[in-house]
N, C-alpha and C. Protein backbone atom coordinates (compact mmCIF):
# COMPACT_ATOMS: atom_id res chain seq x y z
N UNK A 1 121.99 36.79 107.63
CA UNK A 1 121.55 37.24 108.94
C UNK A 1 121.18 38.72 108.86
N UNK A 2 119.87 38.96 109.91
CA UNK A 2 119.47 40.63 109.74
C UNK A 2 120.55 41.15 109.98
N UNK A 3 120.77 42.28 110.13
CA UNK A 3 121.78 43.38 110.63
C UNK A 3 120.97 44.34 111.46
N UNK A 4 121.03 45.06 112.24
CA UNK A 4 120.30 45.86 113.20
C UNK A 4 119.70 47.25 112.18
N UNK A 5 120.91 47.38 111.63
CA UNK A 5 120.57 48.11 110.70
C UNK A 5 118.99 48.14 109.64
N UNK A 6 119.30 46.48 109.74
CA UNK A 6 118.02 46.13 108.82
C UNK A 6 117.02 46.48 109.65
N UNK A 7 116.85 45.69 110.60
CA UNK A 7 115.98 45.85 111.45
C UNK A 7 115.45 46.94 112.16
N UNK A 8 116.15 48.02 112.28
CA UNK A 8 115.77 49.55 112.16
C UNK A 8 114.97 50.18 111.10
N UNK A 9 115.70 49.73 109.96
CA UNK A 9 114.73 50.41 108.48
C UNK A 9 113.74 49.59 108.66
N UNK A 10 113.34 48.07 109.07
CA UNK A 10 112.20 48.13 108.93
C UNK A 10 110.70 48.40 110.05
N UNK A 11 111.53 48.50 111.09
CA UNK A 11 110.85 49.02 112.57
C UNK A 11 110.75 50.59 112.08
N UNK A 12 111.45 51.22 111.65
CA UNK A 12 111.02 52.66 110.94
C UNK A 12 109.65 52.90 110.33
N UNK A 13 109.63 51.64 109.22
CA UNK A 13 108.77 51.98 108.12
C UNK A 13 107.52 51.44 108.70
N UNK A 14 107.47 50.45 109.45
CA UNK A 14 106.60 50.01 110.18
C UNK A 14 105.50 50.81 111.22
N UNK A 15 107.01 52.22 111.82
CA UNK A 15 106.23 53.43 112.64
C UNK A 15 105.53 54.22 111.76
N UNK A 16 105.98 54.48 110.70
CA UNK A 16 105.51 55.46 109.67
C UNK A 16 104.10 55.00 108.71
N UNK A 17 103.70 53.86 109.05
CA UNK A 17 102.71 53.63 108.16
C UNK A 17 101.52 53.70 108.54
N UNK A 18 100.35 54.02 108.01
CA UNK A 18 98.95 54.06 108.19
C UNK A 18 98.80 53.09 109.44
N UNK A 19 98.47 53.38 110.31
CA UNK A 19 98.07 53.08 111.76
C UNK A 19 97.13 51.70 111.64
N UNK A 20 96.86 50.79 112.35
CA UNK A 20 95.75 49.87 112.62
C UNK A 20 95.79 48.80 111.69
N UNK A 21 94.88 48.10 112.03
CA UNK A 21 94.77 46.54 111.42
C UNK A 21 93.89 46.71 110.33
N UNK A 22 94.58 46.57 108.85
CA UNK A 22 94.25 46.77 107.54
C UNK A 22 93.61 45.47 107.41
N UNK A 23 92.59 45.91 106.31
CA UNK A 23 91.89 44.46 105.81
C UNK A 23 91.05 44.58 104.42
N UNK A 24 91.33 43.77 103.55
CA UNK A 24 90.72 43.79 102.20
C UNK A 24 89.19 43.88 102.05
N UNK A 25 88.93 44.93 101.47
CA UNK A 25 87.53 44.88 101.00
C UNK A 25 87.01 46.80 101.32
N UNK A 26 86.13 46.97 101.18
CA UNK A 26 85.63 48.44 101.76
C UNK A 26 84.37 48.46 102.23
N UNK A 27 84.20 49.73 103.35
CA UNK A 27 83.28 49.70 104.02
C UNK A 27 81.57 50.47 102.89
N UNK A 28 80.72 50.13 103.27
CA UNK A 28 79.44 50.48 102.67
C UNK A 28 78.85 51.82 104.06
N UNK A 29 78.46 52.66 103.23
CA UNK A 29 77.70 53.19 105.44
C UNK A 29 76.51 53.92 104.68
N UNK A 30 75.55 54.28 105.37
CA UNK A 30 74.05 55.10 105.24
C UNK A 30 73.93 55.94 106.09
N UNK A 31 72.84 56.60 105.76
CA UNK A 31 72.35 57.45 106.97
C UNK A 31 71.80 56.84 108.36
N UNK A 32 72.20 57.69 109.45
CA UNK A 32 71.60 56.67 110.81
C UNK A 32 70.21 57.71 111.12
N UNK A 33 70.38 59.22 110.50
CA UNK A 33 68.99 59.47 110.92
C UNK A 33 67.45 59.08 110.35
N UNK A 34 66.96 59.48 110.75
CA UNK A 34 65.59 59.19 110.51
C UNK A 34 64.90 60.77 109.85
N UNK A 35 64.64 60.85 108.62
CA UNK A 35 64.51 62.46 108.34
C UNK A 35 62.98 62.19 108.18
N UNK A 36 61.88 61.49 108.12
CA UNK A 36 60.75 61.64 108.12
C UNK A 36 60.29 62.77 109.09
N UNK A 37 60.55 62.93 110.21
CA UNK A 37 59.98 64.39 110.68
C UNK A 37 60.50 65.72 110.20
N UNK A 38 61.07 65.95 109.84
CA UNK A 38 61.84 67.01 109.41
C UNK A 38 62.08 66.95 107.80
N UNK A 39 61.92 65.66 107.31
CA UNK A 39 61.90 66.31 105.60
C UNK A 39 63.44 66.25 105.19
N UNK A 40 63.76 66.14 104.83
CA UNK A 40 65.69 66.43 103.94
C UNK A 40 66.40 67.14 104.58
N UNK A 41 67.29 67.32 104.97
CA UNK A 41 68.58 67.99 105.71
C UNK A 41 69.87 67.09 106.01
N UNK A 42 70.71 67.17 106.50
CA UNK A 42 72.12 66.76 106.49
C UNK A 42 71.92 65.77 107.24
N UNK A 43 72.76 64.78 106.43
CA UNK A 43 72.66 63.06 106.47
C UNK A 43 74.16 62.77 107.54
N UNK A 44 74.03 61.58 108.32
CA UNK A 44 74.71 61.14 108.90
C UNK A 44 75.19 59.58 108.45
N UNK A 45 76.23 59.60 107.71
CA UNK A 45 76.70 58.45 107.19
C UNK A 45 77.65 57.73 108.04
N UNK A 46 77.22 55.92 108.91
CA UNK A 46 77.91 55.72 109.30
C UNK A 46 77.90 54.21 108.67
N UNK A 47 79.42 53.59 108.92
CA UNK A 47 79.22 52.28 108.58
C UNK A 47 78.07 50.95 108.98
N UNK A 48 77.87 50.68 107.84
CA UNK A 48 76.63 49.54 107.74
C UNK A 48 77.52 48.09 107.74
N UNK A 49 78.28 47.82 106.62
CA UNK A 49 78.75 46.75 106.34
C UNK A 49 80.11 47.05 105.55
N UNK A 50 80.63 45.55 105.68
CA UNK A 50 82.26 45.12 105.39
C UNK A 50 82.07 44.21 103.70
N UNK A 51 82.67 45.15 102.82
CA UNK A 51 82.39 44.28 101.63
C UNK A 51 84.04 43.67 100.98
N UNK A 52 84.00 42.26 101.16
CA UNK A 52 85.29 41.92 100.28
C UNK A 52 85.41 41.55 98.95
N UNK A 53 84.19 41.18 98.62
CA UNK A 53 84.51 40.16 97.38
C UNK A 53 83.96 41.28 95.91
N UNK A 54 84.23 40.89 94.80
CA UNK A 54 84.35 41.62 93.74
C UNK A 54 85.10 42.83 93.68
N UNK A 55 84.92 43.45 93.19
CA UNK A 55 85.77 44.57 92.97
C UNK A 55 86.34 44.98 94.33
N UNK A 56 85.92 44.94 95.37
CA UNK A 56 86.74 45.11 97.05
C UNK A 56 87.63 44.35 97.26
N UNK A 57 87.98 43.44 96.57
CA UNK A 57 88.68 42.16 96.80
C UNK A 57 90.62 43.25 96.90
N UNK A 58 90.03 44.44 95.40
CA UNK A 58 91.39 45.47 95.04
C UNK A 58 91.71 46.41 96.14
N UNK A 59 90.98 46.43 97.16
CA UNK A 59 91.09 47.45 98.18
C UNK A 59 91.34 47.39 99.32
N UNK A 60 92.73 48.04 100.50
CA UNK A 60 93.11 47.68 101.86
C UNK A 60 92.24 49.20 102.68
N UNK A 61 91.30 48.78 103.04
CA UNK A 61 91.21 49.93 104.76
C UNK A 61 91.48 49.37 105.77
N UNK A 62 91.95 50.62 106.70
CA UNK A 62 91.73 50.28 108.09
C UNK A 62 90.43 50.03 108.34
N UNK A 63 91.07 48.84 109.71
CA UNK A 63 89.43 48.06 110.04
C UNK A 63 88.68 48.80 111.10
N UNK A 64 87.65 49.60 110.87
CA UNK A 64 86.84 50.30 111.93
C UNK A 64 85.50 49.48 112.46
N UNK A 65 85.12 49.97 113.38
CA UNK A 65 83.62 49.25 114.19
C UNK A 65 82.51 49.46 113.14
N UNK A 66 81.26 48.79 113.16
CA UNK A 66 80.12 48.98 112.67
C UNK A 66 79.75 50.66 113.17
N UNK A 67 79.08 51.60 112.36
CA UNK A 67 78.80 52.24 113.25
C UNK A 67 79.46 53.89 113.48
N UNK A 68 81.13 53.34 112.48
CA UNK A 68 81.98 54.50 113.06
C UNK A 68 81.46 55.44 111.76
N UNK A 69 81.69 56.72 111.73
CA UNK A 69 81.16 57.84 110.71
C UNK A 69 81.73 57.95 109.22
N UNK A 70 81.23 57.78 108.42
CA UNK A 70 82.18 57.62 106.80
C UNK A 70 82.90 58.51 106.73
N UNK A 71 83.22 59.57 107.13
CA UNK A 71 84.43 60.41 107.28
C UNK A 71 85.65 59.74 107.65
N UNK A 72 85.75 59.05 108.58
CA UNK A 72 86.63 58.30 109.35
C UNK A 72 87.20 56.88 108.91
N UNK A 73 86.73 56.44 107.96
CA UNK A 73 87.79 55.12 107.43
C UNK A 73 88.70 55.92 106.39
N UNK A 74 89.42 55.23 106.76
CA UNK A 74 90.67 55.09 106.27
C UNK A 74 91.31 54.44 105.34
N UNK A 75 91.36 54.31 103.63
CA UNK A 75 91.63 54.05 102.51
C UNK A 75 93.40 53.69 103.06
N UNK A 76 93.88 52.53 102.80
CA UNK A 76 95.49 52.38 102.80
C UNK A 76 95.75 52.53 101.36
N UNK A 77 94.84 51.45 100.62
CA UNK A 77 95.70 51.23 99.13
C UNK A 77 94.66 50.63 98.03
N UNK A 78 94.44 51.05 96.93
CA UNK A 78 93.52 50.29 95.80
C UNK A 78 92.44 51.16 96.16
N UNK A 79 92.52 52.83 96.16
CA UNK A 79 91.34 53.25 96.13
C UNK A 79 90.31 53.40 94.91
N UNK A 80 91.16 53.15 94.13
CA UNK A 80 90.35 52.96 92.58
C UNK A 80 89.99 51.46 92.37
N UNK A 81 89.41 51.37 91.37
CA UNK A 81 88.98 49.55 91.26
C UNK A 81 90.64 49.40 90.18
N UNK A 82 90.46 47.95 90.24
CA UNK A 82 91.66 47.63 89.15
C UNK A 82 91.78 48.28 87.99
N UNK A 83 90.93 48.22 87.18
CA UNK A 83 91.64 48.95 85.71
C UNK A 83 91.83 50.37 86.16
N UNK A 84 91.71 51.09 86.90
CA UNK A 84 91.91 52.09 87.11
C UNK A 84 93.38 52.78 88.08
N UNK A 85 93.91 51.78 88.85
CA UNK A 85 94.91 51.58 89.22
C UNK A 85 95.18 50.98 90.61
N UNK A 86 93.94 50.27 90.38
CA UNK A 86 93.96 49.53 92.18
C UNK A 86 94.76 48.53 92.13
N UNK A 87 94.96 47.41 93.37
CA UNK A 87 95.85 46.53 93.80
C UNK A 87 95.44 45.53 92.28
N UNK A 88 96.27 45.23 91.37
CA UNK A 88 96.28 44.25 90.39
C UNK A 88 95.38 42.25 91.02
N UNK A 89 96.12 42.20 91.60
CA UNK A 89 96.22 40.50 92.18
C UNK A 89 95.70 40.89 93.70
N UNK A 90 94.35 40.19 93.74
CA UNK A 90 93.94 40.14 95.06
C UNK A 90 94.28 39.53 96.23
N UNK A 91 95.15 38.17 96.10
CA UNK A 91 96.10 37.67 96.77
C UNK A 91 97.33 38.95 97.35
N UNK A 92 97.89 39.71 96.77
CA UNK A 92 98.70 40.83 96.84
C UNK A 92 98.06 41.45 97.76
N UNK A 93 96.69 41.95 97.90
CA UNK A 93 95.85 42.26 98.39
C UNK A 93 96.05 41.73 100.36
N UNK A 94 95.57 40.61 99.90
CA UNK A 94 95.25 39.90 101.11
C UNK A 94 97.05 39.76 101.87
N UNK A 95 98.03 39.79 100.77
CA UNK A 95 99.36 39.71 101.76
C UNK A 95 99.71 41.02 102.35
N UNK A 96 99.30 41.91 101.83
CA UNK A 96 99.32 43.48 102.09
C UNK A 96 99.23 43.65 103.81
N UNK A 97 97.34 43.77 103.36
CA UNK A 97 96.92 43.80 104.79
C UNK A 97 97.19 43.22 105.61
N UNK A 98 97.61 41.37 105.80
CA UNK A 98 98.17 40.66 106.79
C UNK A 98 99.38 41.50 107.48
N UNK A 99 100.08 42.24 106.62
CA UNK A 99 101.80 42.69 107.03
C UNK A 99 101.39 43.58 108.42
N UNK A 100 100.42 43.99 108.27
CA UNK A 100 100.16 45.25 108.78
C UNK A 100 99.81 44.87 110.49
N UNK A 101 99.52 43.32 110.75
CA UNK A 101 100.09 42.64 112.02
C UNK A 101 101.42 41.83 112.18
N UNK A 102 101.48 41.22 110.84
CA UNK A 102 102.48 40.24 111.13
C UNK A 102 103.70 41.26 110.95
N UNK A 103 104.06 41.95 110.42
CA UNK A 103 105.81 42.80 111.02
C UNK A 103 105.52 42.85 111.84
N UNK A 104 104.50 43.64 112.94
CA UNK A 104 104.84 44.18 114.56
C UNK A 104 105.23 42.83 115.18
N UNK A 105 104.69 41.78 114.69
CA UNK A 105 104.74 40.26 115.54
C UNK A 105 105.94 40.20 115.03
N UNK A 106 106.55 40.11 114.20
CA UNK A 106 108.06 39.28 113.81
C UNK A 106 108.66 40.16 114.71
N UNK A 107 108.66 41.64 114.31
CA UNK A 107 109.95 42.50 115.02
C UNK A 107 109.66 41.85 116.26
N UNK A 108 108.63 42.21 117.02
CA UNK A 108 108.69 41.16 118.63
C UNK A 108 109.50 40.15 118.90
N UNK A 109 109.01 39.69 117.96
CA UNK A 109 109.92 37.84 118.14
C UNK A 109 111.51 38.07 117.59
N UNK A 110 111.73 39.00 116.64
CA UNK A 110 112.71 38.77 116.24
C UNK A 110 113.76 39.33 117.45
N UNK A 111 113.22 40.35 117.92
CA UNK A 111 113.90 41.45 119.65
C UNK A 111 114.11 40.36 121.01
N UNK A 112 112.69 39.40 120.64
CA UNK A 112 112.64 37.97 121.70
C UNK A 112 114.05 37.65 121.47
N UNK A 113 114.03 37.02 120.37
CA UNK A 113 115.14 35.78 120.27
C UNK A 113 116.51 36.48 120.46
N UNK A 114 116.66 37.70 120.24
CA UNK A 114 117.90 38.23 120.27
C UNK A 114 118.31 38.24 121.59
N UNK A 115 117.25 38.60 122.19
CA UNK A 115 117.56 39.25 123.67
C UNK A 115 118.00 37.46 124.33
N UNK A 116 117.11 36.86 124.23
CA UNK A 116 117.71 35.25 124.31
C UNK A 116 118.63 34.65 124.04
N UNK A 117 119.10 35.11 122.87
CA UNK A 117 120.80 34.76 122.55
C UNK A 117 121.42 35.64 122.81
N UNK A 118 121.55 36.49 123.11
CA UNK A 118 122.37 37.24 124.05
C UNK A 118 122.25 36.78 125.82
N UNK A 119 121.21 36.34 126.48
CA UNK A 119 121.23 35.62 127.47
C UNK A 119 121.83 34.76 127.73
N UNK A 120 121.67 33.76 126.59
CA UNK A 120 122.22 32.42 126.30
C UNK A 120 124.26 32.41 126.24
N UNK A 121 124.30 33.52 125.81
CA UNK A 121 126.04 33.27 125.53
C UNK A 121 126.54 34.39 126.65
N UNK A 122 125.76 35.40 127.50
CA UNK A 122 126.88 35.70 128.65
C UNK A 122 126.33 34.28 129.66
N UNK A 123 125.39 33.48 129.66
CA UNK A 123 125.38 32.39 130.75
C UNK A 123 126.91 31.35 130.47
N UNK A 124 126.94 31.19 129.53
CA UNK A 124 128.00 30.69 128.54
C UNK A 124 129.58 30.91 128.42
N UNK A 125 129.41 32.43 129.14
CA UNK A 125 130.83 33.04 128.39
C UNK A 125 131.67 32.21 129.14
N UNK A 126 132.91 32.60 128.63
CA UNK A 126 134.09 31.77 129.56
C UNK A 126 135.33 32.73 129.96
């Protein structure tokens, strides 16, 4: 059985971690201006597309909109490709990023059911 204790360290680590809904693969982005009138000058790179498969398969970002500025994503884990020291097993991968909803959902449920059995046994007491 958890211990509260447990359940603190992991509601802790849960506050402390890279924010938002992680997901395997990395973002691609381009320029959104148009420099034909003006000739070369400073580029505006925003996301184009969501790439998972091949070598992205090693990599968790946060999931941003089409659109948002390449400054702004957010690398969690496997920023290198594999031989270099990214996520080994892409499955690993894909359980990674899932965590990154499913703890907030368990702790929920797990706070549900407590609070329910604790309902359940002062209706109970004797």
């Amino acid at each position: 059985m958890m211990t509260e204790e447990e359940l603190a360290e992991i509601k802790a680590l849960n506050a402390a971690r890279t924010p938002g809904k992680w997901i395997v693969g990395y973002y691609i982005s381009k320029c959104v201006l148009d420099h034909s009138p003006h000739g070369q000058g400073q580029c505006d790179p925003r996301v184009w597309t969501h790439v998972k498969n091949g070598p992205a398969r090693h990599k968790i970002c946060v999931e941003v909109p089409i659109g948002t500025p390449h400054d702004e994503i957010e690398i969690v884990a496997g920023s290198y490709d594999v031989d270099c020291g990214g996520i080994v097993n892409p499955q690993d991968a894909e359980f990674i990023a899932r965590m990154s909803t499913a703890i907030p959902e368990m702790i929920d449920e797990i706070e549900r059911l407590k609070e329910r059995i604790s309902d359940l046994e002062a209706d109970h007491a004797i």
